[in-house]
N, C-alpha and C. Protein backbone atom coordinates (compact mmCIF):
# COMPACT_ATOMS: atom_id res chain seq x y z
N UNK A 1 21.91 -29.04 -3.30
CA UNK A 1 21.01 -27.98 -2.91
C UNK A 1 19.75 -28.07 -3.75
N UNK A 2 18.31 -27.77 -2.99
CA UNK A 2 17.18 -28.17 -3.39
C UNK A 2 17.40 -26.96 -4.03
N UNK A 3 16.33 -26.98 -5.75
CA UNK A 3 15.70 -25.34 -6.05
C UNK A 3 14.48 -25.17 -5.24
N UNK A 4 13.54 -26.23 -4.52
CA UNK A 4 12.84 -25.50 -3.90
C UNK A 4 12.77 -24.20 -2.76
N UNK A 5 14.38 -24.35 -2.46
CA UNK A 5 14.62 -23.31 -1.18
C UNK A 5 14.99 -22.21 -1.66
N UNK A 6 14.76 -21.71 -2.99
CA UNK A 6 15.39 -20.54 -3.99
C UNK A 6 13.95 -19.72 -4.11
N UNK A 7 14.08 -18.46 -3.59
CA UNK A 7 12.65 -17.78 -4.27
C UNK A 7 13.33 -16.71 -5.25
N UNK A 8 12.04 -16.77 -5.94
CA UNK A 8 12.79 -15.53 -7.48
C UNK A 8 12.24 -13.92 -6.29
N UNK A 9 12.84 -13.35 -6.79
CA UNK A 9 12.42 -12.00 -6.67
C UNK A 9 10.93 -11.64 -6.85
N UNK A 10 10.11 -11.76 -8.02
CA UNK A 10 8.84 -12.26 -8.09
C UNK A 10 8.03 -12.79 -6.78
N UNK A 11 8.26 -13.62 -6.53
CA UNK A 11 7.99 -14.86 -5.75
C UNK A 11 7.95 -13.99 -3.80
N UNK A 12 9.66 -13.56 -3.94
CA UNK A 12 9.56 -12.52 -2.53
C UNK A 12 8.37 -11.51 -2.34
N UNK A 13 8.19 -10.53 -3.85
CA UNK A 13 7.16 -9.67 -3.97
C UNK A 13 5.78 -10.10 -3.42
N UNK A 14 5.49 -11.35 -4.09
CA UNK A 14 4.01 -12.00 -3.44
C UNK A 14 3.53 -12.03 -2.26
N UNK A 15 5.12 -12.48 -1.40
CA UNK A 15 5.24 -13.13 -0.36
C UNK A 15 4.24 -11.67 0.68
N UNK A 16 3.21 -12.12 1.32
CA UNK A 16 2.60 -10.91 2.12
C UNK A 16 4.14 -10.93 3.14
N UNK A 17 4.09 -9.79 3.39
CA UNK A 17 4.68 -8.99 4.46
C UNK A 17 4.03 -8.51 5.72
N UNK A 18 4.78 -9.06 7.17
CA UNK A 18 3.76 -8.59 7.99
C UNK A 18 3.82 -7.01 8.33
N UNK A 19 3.20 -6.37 8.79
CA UNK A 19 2.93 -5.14 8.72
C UNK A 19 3.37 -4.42 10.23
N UNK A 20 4.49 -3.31 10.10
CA UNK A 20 5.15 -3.17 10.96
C UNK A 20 4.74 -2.91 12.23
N UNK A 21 4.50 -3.09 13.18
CA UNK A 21 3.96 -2.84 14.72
C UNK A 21 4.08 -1.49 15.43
N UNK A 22 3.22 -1.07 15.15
CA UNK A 22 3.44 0.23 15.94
C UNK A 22 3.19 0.57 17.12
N UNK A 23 3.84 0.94 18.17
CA UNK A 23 4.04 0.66 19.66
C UNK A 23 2.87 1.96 20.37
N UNK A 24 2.45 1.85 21.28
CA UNK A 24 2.12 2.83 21.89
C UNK A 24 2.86 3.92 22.70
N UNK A 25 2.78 5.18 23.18
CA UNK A 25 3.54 6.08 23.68
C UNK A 25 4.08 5.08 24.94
N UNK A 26 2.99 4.47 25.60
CA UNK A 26 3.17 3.62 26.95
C UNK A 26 4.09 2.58 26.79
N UNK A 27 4.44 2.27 25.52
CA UNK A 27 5.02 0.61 25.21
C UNK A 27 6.71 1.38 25.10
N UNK A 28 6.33 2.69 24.45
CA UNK A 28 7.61 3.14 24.36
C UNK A 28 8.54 3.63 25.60
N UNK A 29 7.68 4.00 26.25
CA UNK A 29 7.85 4.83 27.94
C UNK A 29 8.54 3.60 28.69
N UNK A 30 7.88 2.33 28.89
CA UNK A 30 8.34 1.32 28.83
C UNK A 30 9.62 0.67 28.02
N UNK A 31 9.80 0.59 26.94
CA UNK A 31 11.25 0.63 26.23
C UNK A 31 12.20 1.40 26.83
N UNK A 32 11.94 2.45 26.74
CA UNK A 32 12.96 3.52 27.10
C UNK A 32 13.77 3.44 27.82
N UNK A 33 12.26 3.22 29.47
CA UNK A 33 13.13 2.69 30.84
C UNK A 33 14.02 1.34 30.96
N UNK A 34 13.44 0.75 29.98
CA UNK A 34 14.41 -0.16 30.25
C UNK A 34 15.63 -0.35 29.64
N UNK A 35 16.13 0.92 28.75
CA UNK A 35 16.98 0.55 27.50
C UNK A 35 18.08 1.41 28.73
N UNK A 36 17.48 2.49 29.28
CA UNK A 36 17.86 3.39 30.39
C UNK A 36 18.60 2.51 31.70
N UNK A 37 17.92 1.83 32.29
CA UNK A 37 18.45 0.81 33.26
C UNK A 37 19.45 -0.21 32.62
N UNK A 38 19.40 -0.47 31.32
CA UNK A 38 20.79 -1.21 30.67
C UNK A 38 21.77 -0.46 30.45
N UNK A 39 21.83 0.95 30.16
CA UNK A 39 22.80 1.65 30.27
C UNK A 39 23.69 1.72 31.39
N UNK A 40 22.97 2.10 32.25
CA UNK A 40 23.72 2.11 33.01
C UNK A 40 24.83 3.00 34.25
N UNK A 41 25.61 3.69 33.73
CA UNK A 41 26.14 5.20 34.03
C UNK A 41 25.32 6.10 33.55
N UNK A 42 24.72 6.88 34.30
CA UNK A 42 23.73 8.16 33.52
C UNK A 42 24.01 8.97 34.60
N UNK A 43 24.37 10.53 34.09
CA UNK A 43 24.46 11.55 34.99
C UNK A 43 23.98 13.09 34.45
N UNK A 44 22.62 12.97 35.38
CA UNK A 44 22.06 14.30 34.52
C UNK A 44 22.87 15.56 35.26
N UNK A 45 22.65 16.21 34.55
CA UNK A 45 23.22 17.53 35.01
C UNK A 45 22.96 19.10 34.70
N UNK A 46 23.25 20.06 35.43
CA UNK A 46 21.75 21.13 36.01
C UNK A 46 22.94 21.83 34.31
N UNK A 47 22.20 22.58 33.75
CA UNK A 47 22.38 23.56 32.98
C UNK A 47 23.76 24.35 33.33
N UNK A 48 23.81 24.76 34.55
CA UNK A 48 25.12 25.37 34.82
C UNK A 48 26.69 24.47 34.36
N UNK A 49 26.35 23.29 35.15
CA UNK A 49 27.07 22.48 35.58
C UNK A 49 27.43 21.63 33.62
N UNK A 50 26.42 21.89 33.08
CA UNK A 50 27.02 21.25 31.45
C UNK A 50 27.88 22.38 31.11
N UNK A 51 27.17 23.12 30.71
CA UNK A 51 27.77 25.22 30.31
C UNK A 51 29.54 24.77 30.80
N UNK A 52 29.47 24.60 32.22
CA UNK A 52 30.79 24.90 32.66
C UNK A 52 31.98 23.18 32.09
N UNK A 53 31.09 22.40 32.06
CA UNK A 53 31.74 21.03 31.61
C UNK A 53 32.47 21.42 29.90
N UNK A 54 30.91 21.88 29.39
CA UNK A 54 31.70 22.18 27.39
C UNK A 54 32.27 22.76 27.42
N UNK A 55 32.66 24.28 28.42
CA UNK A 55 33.90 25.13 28.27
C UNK A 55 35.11 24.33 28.37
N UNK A 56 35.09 23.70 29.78
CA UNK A 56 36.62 23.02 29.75
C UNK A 56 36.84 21.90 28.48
N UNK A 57 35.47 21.02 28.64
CA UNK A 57 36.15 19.87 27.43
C UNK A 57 36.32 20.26 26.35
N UNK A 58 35.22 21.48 25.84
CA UNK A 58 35.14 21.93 24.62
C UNK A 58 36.37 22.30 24.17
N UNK A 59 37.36 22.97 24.61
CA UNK A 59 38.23 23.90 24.57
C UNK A 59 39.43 23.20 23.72
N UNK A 60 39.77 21.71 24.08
CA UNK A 60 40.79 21.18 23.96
C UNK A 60 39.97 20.42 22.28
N UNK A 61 41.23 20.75 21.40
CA UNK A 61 41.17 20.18 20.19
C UNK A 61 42.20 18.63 19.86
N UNK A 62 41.53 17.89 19.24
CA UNK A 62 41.73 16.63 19.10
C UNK A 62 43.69 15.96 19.37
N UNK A 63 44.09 16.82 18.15
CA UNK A 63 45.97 16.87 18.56
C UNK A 63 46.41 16.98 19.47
N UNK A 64 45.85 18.28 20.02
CA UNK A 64 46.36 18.16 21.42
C UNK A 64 45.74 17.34 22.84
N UNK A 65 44.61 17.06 22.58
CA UNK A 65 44.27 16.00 23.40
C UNK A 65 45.15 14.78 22.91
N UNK A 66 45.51 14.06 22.03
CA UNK A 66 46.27 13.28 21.51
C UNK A 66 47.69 13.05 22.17
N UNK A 67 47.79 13.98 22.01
CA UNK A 67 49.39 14.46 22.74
C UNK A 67 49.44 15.02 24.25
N UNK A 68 48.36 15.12 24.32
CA UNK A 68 48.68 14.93 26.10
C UNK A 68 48.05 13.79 26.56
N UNK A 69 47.72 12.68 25.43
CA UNK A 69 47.26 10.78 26.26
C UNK A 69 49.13 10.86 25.98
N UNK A 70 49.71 11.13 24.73
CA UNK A 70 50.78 10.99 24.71
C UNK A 70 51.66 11.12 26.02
N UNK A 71 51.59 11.73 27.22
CA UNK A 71 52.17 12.49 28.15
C UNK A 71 52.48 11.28 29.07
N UNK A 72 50.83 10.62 29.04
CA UNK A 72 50.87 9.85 30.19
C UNK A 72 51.58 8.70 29.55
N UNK A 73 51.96 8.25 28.29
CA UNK A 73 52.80 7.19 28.03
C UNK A 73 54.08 7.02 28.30
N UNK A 74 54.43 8.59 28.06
CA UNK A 74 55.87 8.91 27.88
C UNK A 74 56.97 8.56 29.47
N UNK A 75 55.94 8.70 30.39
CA UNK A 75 56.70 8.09 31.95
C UNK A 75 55.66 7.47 32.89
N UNK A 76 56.20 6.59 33.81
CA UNK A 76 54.82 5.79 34.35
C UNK A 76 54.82 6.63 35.63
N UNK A 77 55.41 7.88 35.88
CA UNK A 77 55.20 8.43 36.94
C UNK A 77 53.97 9.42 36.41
N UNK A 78 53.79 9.44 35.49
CA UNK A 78 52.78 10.67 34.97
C UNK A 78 51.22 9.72 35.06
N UNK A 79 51.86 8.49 34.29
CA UNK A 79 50.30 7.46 34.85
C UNK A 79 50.17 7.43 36.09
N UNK A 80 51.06 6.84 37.06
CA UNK A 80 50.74 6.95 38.28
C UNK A 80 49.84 8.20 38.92
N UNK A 81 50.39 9.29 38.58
CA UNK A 81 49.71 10.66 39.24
C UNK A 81 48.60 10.57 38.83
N UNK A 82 48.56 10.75 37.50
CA UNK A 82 47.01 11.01 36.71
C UNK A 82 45.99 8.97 37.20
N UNK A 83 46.31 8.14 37.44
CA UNK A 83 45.37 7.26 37.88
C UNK A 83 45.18 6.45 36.73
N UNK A 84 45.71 7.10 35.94
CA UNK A 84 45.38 5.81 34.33
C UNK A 84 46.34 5.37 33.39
N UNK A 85 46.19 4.23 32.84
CA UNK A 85 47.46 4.47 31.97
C UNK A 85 46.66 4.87 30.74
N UNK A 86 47.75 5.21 29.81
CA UNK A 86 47.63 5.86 28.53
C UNK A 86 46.22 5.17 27.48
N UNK A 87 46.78 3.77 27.48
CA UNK A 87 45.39 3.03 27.13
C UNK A 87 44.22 3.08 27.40
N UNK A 88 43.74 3.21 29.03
CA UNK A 88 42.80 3.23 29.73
C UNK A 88 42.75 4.61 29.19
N UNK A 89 42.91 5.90 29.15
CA UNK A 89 42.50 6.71 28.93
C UNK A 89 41.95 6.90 27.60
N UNK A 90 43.01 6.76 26.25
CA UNK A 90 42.69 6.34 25.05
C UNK A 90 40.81 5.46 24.94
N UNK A 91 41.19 4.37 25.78
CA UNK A 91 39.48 3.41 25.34
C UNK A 91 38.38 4.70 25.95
N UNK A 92 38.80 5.82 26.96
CA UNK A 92 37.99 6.35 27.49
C UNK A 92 37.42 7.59 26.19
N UNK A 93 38.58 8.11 25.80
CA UNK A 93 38.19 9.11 24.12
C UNK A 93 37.47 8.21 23.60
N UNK A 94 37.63 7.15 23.23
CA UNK A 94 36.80 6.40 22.24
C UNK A 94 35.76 6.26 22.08
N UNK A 95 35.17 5.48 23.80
CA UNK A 95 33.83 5.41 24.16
C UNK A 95 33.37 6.41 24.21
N UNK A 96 33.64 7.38 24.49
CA UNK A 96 33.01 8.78 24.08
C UNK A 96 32.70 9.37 23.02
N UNK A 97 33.20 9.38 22.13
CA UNK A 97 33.14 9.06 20.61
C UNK A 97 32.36 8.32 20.00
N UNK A 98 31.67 7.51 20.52
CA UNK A 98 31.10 6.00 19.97
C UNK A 98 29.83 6.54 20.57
N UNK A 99 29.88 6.86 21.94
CA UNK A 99 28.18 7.41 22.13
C UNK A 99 27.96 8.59 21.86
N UNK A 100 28.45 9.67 21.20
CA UNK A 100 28.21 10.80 20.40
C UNK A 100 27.12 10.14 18.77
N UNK A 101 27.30 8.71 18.39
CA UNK A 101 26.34 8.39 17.73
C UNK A 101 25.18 7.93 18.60
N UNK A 102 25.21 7.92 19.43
CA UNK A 102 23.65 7.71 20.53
C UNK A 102 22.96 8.85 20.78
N UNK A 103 24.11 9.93 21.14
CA UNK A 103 23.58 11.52 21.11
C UNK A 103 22.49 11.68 20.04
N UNK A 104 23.26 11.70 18.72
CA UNK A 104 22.62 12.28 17.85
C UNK A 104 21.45 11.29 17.51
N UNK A 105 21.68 9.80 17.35
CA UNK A 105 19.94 9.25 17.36
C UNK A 105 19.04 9.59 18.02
N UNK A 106 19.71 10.09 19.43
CA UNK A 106 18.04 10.26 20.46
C UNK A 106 17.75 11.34 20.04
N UNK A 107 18.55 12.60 19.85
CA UNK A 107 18.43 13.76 19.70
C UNK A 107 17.40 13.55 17.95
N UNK A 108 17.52 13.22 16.64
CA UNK A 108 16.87 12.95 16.16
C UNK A 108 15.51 12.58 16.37
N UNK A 109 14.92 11.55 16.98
CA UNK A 109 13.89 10.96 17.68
C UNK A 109 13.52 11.99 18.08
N UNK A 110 13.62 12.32 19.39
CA UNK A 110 13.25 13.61 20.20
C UNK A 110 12.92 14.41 19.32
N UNK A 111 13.25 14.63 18.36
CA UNK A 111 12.97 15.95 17.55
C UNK A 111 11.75 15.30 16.72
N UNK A 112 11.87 14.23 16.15
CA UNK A 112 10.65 13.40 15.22
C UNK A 112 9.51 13.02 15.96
N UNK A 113 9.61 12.80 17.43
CA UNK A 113 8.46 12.52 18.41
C UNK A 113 7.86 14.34 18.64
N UNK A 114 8.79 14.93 18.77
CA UNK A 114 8.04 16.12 19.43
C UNK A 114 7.64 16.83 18.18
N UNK A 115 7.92 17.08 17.12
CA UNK A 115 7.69 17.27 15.90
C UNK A 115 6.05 17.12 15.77
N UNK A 116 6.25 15.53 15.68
CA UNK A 116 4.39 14.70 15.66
C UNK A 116 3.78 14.73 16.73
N UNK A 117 3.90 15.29 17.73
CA UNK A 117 3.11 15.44 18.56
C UNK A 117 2.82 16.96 18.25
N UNK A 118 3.23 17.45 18.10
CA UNK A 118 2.76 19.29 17.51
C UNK A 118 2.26 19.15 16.88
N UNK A 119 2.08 18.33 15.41
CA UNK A 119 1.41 18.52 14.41
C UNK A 119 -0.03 17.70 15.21
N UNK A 120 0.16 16.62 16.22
CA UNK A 120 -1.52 15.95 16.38
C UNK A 120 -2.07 17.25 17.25
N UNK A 121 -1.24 18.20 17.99
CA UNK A 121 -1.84 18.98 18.64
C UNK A 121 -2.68 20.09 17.96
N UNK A 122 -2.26 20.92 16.41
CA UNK A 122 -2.21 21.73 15.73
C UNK A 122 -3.83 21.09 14.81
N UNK A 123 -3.37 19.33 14.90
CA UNK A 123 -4.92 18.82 14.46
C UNK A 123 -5.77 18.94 15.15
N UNK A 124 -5.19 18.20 16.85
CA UNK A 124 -6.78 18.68 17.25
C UNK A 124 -7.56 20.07 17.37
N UNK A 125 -6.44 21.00 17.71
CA UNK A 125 -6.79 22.41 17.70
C UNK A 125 -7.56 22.66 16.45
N UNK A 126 -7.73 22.48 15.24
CA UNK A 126 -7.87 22.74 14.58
C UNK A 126 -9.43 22.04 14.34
N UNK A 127 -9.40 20.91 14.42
CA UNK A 127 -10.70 20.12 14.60
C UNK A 127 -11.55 19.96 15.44
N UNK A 128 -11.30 20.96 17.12
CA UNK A 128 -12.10 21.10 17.64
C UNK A 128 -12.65 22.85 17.15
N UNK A 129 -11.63 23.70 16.67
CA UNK A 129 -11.91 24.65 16.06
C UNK A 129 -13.30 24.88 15.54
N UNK A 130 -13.28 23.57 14.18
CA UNK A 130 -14.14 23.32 13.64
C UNK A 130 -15.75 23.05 14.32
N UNK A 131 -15.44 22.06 15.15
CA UNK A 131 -16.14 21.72 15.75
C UNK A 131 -16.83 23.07 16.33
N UNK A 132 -16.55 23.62 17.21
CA UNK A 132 -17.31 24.86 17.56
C UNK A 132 -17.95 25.86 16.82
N UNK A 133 -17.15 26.10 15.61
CA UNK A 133 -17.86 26.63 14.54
C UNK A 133 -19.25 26.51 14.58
N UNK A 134 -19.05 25.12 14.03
CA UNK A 134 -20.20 24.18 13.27
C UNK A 134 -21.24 24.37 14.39
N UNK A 135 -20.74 24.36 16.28
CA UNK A 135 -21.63 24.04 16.94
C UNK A 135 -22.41 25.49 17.23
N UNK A 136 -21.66 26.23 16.95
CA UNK A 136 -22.39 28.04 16.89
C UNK A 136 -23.54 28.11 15.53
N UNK A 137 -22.86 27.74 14.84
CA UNK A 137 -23.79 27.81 13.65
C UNK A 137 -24.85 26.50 13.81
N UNK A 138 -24.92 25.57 14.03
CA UNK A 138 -26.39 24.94 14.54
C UNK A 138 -27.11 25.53 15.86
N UNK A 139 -26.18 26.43 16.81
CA UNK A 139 -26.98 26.40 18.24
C UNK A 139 -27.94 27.75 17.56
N UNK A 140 -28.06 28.28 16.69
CA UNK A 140 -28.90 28.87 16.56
C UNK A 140 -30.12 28.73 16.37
N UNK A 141 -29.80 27.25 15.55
CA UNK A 141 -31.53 26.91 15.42
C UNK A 141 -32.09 25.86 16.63
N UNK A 142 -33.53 26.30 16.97
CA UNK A 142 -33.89 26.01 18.06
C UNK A 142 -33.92 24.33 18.17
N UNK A 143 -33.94 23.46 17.27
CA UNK A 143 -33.38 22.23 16.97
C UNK A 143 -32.45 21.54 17.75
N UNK A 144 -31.06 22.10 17.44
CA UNK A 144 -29.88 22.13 18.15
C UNK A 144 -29.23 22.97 19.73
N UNK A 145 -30.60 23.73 20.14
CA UNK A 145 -30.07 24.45 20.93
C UNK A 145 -29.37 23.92 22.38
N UNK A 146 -29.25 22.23 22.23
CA UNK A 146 -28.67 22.05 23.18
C UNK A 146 -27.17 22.03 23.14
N UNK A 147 -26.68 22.46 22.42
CA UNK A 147 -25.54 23.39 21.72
C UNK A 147 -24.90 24.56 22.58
N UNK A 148 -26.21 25.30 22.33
CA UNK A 148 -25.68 26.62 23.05
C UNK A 148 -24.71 26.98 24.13
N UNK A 149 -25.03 26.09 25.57
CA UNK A 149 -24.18 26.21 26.62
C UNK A 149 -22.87 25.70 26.49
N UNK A 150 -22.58 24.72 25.66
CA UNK A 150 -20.86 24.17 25.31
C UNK A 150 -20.64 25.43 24.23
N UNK A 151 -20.85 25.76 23.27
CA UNK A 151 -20.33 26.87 22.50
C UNK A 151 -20.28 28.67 23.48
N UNK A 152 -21.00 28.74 24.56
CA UNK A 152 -21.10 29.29 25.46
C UNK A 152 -20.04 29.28 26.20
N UNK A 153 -19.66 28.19 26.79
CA UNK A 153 -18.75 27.90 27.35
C UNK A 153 -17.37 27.99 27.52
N UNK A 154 -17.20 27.73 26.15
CA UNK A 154 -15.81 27.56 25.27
C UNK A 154 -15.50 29.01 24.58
N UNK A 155 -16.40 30.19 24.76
CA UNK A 155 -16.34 31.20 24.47
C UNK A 155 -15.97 31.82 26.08
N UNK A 156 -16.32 31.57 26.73
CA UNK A 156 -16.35 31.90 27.64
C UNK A 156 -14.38 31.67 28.47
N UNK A 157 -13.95 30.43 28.15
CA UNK A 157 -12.56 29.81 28.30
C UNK A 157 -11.28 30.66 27.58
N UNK A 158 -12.31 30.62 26.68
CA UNK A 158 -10.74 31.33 25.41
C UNK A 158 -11.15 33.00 25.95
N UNK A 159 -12.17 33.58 26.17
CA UNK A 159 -11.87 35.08 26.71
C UNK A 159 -11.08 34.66 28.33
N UNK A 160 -11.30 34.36 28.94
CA UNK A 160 -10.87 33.82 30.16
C UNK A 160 -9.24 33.50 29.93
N UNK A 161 -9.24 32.97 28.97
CA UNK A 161 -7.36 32.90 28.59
C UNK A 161 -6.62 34.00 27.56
N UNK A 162 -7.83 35.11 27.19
CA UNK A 162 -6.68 35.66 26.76
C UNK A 162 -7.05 36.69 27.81
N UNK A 163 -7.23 37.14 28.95
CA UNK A 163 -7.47 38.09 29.67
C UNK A 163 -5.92 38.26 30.24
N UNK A 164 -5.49 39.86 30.50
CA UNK A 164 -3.94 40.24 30.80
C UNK A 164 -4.24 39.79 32.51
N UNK A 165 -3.24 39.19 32.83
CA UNK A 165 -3.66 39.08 34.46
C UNK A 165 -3.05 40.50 35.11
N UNK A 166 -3.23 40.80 35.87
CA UNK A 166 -3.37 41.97 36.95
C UNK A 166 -1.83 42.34 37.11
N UNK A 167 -1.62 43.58 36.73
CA UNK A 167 -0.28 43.64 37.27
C UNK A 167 0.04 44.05 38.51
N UNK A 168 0.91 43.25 39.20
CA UNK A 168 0.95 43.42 40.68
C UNK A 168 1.26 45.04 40.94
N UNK A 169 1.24 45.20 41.95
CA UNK A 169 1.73 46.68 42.91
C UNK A 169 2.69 46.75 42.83
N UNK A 170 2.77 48.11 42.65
CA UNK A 170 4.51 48.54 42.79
C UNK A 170 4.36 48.68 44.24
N UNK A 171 5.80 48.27 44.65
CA UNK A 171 6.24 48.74 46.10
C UNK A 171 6.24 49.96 46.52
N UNK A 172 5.54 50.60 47.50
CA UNK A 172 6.37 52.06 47.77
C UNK A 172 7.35 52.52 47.37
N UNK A 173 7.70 53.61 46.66
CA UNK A 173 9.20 54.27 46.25
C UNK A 173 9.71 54.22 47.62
N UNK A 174 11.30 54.13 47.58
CA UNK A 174 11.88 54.30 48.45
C UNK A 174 12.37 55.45 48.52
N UNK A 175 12.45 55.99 50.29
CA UNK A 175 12.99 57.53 50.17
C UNK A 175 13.73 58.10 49.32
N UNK A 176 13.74 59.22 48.66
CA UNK A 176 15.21 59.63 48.23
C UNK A 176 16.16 60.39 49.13
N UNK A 177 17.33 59.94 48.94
CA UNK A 177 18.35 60.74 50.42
C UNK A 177 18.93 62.01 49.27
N UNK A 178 19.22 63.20 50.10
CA UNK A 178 19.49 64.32 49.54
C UNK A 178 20.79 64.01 49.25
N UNK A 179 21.14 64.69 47.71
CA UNK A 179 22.29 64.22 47.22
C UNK A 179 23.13 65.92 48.21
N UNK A 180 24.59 64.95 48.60
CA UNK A 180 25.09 66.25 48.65
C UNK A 180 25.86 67.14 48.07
N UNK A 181 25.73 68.52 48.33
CA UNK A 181 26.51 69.45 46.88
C UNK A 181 28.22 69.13 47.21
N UNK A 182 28.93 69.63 46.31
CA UNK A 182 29.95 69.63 45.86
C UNK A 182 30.53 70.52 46.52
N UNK A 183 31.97 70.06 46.72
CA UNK A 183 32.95 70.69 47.90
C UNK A 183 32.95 71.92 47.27
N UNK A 184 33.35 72.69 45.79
CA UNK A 184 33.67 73.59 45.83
C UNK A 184 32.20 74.41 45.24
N UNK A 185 31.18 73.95 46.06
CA UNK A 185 29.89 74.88 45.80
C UNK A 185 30.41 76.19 46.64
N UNK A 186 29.44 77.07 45.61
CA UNK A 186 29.57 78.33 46.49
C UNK A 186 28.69 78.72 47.57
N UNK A 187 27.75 77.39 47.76
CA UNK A 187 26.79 77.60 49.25
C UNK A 187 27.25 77.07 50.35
N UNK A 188 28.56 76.90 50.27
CA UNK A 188 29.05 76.08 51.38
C UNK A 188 29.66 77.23 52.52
């Protein structure tokens, strides 16, 4: 063995490093779909339809899910009915199990993408903020007054958005029907 193929630690440090690539939203949108189409089985599902899925799966704790794969081992008439054998069901807990760490990466991400996108939003808000400021305080002088109509404008947008919109009409009351008195009134 050559020492030339040995680098010291030193030597790694020097070594430039290329500098990590950072993708665009589009490059990622692109990733995604395609990481999506390698998957493969995907089944979205309406809000109701999860709600009612975690009640049932939720419900059942690990032992006893355990012991009822146990069920289907115990006679092959019980595999037969149920469609699987014990194994096949077993690899099916597993894989389920195994993408509960996929859950939580995307779910991470998702939270770190939407995270930084609030904060670039909170910048620009903030820096066009500025911006208008600055452009009120120059449109005053006759210099800058081509200013005026965008700071005009944008005053004009934000009253425009915080205005209450109209509250619709109430419907006509509906008749009231005469309640009737009580059997043992004395106007009867």
């Amino acid at each position: 063995m050559s020492s030339n193929n040995i680098q010291t630690p030193q030597a790694a440090a020097e070594t430039p490093q290329p500098a990590p690539t950072t993708l665009t939203p589009e490059a990622i949108v692109q990733q995604l779909r395609g990481i999506r189409a390698q998957i493969g089985e995907l089944t979205p599902l309406t809000t109701a339809q999860r709600r009612a899925l975690q009640n049932t799966a939720g419900r059942t704790r690990n032992p006893a899910l355990q012991a009822s794969i146990n069920v289907i081992d115990a006679a092959d008439i019980i595999s037969t009915a149920v469609g699987q054998p014990a194994a096949g069901v077993r690899q099916l807990h597993d894989e389920a199990n195994r993408w509960t760490a996929v859950e939580d990466e995307l779910r991470a991400l998702l939270s770190g993408v939407s995270g930084t996108n609030l904060l670039r939003r909170q910048r620009v808000a903030r820096i066009a903020a500025q911006a208008v400021g600055l452009g009120a305080q120059l449109s005053k002088d006759p210099v800058h007054a081509v200013l005026l109509p965008h700071v005009q404008e944008v005053r004009r947008l934000r009253k425009a958005g915080r205005r209450k919109k109209a509250a619709p009409e109430d419907p006509a009351p509906a008749p009231q029907q005469p309640v009737p008195a009580p059997l043992d009134s004395p106007h009867l």
